[in-house]
Protein backbone atom coordinates (compact mmCIF):
# COMPACT_ATOMS: atom_id res chain seq x y z
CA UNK A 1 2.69 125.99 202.33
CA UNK A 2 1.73 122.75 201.36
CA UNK A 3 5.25 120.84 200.43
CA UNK A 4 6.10 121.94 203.96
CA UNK A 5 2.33 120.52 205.13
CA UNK A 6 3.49 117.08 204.25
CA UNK A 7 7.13 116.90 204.67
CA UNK A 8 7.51 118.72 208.00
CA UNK A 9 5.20 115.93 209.76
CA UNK A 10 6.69 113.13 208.64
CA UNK A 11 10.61 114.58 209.38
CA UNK A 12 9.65 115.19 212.77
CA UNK A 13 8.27 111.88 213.20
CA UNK A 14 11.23 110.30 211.14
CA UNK A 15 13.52 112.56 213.64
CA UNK A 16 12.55 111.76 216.94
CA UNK A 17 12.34 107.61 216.12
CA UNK A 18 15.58 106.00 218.83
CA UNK A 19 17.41 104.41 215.95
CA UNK A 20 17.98 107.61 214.75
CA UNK A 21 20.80 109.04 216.63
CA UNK A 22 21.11 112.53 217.59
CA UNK A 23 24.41 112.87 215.80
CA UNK A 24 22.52 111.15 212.54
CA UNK A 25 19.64 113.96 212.85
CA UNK A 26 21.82 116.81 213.00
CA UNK A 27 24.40 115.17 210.01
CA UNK A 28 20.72 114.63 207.87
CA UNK A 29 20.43 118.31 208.32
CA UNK A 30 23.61 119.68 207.08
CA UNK A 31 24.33 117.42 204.43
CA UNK A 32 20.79 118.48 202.98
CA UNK A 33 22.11 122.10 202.89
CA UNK A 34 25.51 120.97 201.40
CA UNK A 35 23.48 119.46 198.42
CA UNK A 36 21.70 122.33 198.10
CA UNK A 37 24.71 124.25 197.07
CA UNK A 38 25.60 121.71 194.67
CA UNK A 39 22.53 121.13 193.60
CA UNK A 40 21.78 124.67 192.59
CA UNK A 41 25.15 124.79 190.15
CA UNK A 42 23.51 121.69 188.70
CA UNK A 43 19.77 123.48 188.25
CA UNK A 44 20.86 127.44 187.43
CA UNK A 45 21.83 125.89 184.20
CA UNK A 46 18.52 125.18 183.09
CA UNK A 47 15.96 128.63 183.26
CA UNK A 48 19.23 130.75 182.66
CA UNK A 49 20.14 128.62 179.23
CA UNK A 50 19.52 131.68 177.38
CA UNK A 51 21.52 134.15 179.70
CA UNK A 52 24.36 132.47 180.05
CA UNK A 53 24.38 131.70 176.11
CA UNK A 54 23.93 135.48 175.79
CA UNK A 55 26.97 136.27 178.36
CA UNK A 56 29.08 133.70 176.84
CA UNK A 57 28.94 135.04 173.09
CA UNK A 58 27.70 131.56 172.20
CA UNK A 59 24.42 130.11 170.90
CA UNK A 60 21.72 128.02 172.77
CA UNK A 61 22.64 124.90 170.77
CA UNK A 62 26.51 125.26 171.77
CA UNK A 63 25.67 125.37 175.53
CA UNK A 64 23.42 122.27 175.19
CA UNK A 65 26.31 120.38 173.93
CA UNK A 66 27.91 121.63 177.43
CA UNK A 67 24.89 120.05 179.01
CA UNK A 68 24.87 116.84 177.04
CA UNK A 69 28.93 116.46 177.83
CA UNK A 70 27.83 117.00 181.75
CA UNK A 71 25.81 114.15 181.35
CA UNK A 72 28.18 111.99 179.53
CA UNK A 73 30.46 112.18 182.32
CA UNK A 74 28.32 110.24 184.75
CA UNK A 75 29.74 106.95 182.94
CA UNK A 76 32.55 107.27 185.06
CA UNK A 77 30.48 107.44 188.68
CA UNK A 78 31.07 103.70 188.79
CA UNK A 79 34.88 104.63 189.52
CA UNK A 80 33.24 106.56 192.42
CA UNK A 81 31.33 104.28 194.02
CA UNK A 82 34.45 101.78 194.35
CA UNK A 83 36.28 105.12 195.85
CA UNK A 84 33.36 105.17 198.71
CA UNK A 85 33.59 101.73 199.13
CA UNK A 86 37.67 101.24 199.25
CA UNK A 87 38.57 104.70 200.51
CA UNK A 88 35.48 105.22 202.89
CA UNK A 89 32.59 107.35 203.14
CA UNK A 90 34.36 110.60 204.42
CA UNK A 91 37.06 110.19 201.57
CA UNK A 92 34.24 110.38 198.92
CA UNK A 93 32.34 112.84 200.60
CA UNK A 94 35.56 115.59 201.06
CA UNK A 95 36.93 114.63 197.16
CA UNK A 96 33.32 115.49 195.66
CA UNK A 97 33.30 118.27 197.67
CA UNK A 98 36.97 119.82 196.58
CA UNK A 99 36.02 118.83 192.69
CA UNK A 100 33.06 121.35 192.67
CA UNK A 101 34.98 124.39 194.60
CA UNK A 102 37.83 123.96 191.92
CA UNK A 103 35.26 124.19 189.33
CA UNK A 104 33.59 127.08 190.89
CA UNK A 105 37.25 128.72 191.22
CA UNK A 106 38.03 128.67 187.75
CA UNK A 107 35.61 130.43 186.33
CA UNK A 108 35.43 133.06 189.42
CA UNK A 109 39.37 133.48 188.46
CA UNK A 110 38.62 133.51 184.71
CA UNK A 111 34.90 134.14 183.32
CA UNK A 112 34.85 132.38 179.80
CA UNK A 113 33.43 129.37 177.76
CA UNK A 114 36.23 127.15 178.41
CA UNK A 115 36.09 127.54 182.42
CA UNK A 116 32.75 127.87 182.18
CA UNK A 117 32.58 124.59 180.59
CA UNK A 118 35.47 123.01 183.00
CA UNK A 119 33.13 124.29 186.13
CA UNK A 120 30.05 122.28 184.58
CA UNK A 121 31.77 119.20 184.48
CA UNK A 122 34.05 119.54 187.70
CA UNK A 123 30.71 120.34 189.44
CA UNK A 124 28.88 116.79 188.34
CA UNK A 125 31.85 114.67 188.50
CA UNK A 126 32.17 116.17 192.25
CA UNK A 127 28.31 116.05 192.87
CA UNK A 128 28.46 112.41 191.76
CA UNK A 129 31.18 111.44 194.17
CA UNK A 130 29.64 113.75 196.61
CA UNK A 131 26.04 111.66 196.31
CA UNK A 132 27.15 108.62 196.06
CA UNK A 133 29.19 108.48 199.19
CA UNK A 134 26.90 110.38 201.22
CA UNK A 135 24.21 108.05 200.05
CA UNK A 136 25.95 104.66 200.86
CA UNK A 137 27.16 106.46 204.34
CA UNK A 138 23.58 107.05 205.35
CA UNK A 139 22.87 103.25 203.87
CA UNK A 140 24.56 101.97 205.96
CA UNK A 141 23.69 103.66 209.46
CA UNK A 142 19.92 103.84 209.05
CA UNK A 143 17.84 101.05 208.75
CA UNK A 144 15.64 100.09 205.41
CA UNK A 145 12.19 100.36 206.91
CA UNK A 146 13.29 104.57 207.74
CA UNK A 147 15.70 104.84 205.19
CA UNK A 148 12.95 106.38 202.69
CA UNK A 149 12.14 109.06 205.08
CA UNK A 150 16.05 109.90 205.69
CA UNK A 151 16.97 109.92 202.51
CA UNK A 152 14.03 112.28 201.82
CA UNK A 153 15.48 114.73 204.23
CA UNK A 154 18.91 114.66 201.86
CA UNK A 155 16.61 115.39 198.89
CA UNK A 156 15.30 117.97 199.99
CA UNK A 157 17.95 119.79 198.74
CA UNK A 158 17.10 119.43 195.08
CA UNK A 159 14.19 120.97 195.35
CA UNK A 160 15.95 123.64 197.99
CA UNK A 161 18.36 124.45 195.06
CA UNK A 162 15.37 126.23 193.01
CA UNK A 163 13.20 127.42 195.77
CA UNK A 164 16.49 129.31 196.84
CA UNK A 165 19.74 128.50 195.22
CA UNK A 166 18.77 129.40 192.45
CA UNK A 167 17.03 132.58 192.81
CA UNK A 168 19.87 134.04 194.72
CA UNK A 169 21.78 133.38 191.40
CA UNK A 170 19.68 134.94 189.23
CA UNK A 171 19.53 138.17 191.53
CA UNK A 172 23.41 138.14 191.44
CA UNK A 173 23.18 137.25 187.26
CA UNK A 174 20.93 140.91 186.92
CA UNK A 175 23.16 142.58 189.52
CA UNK A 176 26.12 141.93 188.63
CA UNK A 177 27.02 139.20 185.81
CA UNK A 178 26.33 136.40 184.39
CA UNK A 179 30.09 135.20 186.25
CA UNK A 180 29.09 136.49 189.74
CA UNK A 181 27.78 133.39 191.33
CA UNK A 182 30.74 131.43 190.72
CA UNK A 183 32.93 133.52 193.33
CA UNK A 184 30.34 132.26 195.82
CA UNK A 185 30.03 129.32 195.24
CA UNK A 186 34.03 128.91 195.65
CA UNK A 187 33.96 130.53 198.83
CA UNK A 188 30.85 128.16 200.05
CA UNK A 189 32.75 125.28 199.19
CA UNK A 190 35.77 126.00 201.22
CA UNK A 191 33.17 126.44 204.06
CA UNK A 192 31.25 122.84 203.21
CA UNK A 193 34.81 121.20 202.82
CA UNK A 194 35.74 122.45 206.50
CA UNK A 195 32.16 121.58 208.13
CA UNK A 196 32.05 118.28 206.68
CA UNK A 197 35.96 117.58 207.61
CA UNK A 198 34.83 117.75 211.25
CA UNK A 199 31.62 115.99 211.44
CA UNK A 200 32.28 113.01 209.40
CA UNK A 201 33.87 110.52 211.94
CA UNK A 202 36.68 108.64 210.50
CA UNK A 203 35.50 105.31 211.77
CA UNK A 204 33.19 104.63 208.93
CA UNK A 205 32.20 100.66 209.73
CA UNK A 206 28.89 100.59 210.01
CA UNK A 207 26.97 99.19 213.68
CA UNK A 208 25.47 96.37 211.24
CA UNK A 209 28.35 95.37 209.16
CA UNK A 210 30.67 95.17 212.69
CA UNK A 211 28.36 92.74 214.53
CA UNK A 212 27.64 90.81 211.67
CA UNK A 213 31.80 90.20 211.26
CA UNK A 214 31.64 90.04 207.65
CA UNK A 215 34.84 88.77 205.78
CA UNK A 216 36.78 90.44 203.76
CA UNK A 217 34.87 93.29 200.72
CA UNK A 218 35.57 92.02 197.10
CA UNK A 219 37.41 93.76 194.81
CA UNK A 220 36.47 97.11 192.74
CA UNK A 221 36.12 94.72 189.63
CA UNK A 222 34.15 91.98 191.28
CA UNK A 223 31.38 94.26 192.50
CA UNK A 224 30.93 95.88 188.92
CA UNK A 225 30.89 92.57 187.62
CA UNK A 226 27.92 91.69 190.16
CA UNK A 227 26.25 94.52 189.66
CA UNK A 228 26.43 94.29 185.93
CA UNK A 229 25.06 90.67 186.07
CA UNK A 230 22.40 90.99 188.72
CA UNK A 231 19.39 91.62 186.58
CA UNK A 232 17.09 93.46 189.66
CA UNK A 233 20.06 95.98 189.55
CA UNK A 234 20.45 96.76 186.11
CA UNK A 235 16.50 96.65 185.98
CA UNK A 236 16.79 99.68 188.80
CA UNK A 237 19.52 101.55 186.42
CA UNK A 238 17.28 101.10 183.78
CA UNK A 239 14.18 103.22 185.71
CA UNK A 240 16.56 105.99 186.55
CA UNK A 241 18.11 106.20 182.76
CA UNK A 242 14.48 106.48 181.46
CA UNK A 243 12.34 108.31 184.34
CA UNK A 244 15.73 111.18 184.41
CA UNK A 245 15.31 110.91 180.18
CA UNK A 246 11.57 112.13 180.62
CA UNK A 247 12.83 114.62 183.00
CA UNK A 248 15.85 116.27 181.45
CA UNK A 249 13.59 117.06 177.80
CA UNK A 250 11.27 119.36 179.64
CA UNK A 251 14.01 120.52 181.84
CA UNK A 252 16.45 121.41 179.11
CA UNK A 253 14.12 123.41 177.25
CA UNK A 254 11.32 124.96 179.96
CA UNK A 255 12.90 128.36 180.07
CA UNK A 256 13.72 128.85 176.67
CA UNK A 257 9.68 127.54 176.13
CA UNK A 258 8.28 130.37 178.62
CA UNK A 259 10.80 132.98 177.39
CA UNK A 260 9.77 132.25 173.75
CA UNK A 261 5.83 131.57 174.22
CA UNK A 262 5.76 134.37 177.51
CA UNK A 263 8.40 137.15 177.09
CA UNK A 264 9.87 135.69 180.33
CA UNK A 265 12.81 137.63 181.49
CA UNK A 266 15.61 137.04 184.03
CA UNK A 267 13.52 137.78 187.37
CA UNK A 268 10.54 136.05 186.01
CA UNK A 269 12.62 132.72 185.25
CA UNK A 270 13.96 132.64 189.05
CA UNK A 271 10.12 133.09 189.68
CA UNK A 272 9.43 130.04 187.69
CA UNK A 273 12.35 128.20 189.08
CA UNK A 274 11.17 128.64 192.80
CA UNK A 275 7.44 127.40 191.79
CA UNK A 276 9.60 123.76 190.32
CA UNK A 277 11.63 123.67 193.82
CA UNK A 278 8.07 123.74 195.77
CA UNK A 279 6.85 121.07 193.59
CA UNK A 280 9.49 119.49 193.93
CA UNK A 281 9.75 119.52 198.12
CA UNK A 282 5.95 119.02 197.89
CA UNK A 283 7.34 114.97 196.08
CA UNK A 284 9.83 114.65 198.78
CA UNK A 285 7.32 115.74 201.59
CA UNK A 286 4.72 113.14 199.71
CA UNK A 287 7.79 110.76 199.70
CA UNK A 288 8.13 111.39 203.68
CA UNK A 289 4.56 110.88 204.28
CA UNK A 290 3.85 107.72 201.99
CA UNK A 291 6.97 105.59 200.33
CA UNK A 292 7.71 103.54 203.33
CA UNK A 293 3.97 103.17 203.94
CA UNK A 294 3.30 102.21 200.24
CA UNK A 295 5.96 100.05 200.04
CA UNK A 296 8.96 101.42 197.40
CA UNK A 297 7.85 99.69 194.29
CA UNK A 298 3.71 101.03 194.96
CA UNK A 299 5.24 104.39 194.88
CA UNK A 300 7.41 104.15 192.14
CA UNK A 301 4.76 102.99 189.15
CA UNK A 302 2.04 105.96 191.12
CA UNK A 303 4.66 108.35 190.38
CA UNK A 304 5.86 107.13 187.09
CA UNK A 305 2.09 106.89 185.97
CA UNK A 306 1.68 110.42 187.88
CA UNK A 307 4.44 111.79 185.40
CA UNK A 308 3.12 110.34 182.46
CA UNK A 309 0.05 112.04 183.00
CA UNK A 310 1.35 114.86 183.96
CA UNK A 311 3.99 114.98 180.17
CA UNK A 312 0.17 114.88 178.64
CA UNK A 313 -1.39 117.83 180.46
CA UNK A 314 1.70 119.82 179.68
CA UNK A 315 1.27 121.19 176.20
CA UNK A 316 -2.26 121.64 176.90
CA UNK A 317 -3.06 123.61 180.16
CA UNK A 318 0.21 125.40 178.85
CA UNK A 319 -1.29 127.94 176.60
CA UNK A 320 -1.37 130.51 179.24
CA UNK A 321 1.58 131.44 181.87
CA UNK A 322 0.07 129.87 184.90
CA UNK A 323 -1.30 127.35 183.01
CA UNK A 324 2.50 126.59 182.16
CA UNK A 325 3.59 127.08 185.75
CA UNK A 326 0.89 124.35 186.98
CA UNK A 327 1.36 121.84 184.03
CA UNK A 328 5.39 122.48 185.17
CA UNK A 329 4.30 121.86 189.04
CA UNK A 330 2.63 118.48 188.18
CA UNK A 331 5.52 117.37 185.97
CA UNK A 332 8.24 118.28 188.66
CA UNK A 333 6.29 117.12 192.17
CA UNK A 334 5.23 113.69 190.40
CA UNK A 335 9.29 113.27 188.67
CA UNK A 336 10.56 113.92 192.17
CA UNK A 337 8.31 111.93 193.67
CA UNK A 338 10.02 108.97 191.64
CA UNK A 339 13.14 109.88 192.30
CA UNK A 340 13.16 110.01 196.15
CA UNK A 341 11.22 106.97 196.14
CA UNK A 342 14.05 105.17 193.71
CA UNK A 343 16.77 105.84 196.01
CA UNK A 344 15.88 103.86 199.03
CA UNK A 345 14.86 101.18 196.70
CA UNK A 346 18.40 100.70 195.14
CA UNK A 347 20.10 100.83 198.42
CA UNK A 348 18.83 97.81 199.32
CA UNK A 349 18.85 95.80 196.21
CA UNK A 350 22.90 94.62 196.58
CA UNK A 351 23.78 95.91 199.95
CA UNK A 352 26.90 94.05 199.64
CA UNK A 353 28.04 96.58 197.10
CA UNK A 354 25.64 99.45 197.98
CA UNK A 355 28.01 102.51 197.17
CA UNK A 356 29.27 100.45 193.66
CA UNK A 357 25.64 99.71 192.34
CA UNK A 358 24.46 103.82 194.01
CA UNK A 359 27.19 104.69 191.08
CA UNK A 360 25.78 103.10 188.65
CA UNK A 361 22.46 104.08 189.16
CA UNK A 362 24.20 107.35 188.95
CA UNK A 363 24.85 105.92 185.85
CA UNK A 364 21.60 105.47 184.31
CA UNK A 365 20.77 108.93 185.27
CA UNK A 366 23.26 110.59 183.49
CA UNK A 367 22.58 108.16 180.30
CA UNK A 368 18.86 109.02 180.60
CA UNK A 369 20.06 112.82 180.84
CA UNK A 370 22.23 112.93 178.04
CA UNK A 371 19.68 111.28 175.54
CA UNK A 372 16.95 114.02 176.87
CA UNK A 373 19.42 117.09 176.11
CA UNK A 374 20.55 115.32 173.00
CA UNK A 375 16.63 115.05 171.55
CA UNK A 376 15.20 118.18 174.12
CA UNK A 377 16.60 121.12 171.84
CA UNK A 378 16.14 118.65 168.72
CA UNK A 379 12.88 118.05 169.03
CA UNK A 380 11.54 121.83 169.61
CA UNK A 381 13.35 123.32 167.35
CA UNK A 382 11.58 121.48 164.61
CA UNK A 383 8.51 120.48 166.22
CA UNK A 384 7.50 122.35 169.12
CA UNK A 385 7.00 121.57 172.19
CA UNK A 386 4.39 118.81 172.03
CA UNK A 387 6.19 116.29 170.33
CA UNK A 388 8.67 116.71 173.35
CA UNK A 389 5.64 115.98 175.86
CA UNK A 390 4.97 112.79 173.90
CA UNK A 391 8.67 111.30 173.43
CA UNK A 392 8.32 112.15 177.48
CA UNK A 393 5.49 110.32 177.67
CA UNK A 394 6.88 107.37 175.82
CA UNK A 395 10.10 107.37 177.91
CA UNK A 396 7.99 106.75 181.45
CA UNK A 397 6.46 103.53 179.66
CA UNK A 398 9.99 102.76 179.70
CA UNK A 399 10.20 102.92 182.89
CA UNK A 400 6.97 101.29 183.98
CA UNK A 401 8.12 97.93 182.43
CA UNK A 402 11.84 98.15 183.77
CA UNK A 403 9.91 98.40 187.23
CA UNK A 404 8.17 95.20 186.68
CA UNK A 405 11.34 93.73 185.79
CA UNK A 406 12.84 94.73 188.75
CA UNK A 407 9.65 93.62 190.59
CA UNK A 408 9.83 90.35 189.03
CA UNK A 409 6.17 91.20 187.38
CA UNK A 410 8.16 91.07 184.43
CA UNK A 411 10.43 89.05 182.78
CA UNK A 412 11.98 90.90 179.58
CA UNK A 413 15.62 90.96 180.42
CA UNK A 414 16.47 86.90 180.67
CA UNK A 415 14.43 86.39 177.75
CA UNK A 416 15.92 88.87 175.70
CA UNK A 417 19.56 87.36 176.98
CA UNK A 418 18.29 83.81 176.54
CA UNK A 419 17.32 84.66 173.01
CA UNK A 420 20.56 86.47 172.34
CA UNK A 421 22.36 83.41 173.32
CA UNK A 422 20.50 80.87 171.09
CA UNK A 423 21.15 83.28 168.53
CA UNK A 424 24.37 83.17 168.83
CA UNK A 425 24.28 79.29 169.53
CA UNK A 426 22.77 78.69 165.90
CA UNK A 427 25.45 81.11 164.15
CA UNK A 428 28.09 79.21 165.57
């Protein structure tokens, strides 16, 4: 009950404020349970590593690669920011939405590695187009002082996807098949595409950018260019790449940790996936409650310290089962509570190119991703899973200093570039 002690007060508070329109409540409320059904392809991965390994004939390692590819792919969300902010909102939204069904259809037409592997990376690339658009379409409706709380409500649906999502899958992987949830989710997408088709107005201008008259947008290529030389932005990318790096080596290797130290079976892994989502609402409730109040960079080094602290307790108040389950609830409501808190953050740091710099944060997400399931399986295979705390530990440091870059408490990038370029001054 308590996620839903701190988030439900501050939604209904966030909900009933008059620049939030009626039509922007009820779109906040659906779109969260759109990403839930994305989001829960994305999670089911994790605690059922082992089971879908087993069902696929494959080993553990080979499906990490699968993993590591997924997050590989989120170099090209760039390209899908300039789609949101060329094509529009509603274009991004309905072409992230028809990637993931045709990944879910292929492997509910033809359960195997291959499709398998095609629906893992259909479902990201669509997710990322998916986010990012919904993200920049919300950016630019609600204003920055309430956009922590909105955005909140969207991310809700991360946590959603393990609280529910995911143990529906499970229940269908012990029914019926390790392939089973994949005819649902093809069928739910058809239903998402056709919601979201008629509740998406076409006129996308925001009520901000049309009384403000602005000229003309720049080109795809000029608003990478910005965002790749604005150093508050790429310090922002560079929190997401290491805070998501933390993340993903825990989350890569949790289930195969409690089914190896606990006997944990099928059932028992949904279990511990539902105890992640409530930690995990219980950071976007705290997000709710306290990020706009705090003030977005205040909550990001709380939760990044929080997480830090959290990567220590791990190993140690893990020796039992619920020792494991509460070391995992501190690690998950403290990571989320970074993560929710991130996202408001970057919206407002280039607004002129809000959906472009969304991607790349995107970006650094999928970067920090693919170096944790690179090292995750790695590491405790020939360590254990201490050594995987610590390197998680390290990582949040990481992100600490990138957030007093980006906070200007820091200065570590123009130095470093300033010394590069004397460098290169004296070789010439």
């Amino acid at each position: 009950m308590l996620p839903q002690v701190w988030l439900l007060p501050a939604l209904m508070a966030f909900l009933s404020k008059p620049t939030v329109t009626m039509r922007l409540r009820f779109q906040l409320i659906i779109f969260m349970l759109v990403r839930t059904i994305l989001n829960t392809v994305h999670r089911m991965v994790y605690p059922f590593l082992s089971v879908f390994a087993r069902g696929l004939g494959v080993e553990i390692t080979t499906l990490s690669y699968v993993v590591t590819a997924r997050s590989f792919f989120g170099m090209f969300a760039p390209l899908f920011g300039t789609i949101a902010d060329h094509r529009g909102r509603k274009f991004g939204i309905l072409g992230g939405i028809l990637l993931f069904t045709f990944g879910m259809s292929v492997v509910a037409l033809q359960p195997n590695f291959i499709t398998f592997s095609l629906a893992v990376l259909f479902a990201i690339l669509g997710k990322y187009l998916f986010d990012t658009s919904m993200q920049a379409y919300f950016g630019d409706r609600i204003p920055y002082e309430r956009r922590g709380t909105a955005l909140a409500v969207t991310e809700a649906a991360w946590s959603l996807a393990f609280i529910a999502g995911v143990p529906l899958m499970g229940l269908l992987i012990a029914g019926y098949g390790w392939h089973e949830p994949f005819r649902w989710l093809a069928g739910l997408g058809l239903v998402m595409f056709a919601v979201i088709w008629r509740m998406v107005p076409r006129d996308e201008t925001s009520h901000a950018e049309a009384a403000l008259q602005t000229p003309p947008k720049p080109g795809a290529a000029k608003k990478i260019r910005a965002v790749l030389t604005n150093i508050p932005a790429l310090a922002g990318i560079s929190i997401a790449l290491w805070a998501s790096a933390a993340n993903e080596l825990v989350n890569l290797i949790f289930g195969v940790w409690l089914e190896d130290s606990f006997g944990l079976k099928i059932a028992a892994l949904a279990g511990a996936s539902a105890v992640i989502g409530l930690s995990e609402l219980g950071g976007e409730g705290l997000v709710a409650l306290t990020t706009d109040r705090l003030g977005k960079p205040r909550a990001l080094m709380l939760g990044l310290s929080g997480n830090a602290l959290a990567s220590l307790l791990l190993p140690f108040i893990g020796q039992t089962e619920l020792g494991a389950l509460i070391g995992l609830f501190l690690f998950y409501i403290t990571f989320e509570y970074v993560m929710v808190s991130h996202i408001p953050l970057m919206t407002e740091v280039m607004p002129e190119a809000r959906a472009t710099l969304l991607s790349f944060n995107l970006t650094g997400h999928s970067l920090g991703r693919m170096i944790g399931a690179l090292l995750a399986t790695f590491i405790y295979q020939r360590f254990g899973f201490f050594p995987v705390a610590l390197t998680a530990i390290l990582f949040n440091l990481f992100a600490l200093l990138a957030l007093g870059e980006l906070t200007r408490r820091l200065v570590i990038l123009p130095r470093l570039l300033a010394w590069i370029q004397r460098r290169e001054g004296s070789e010439a």
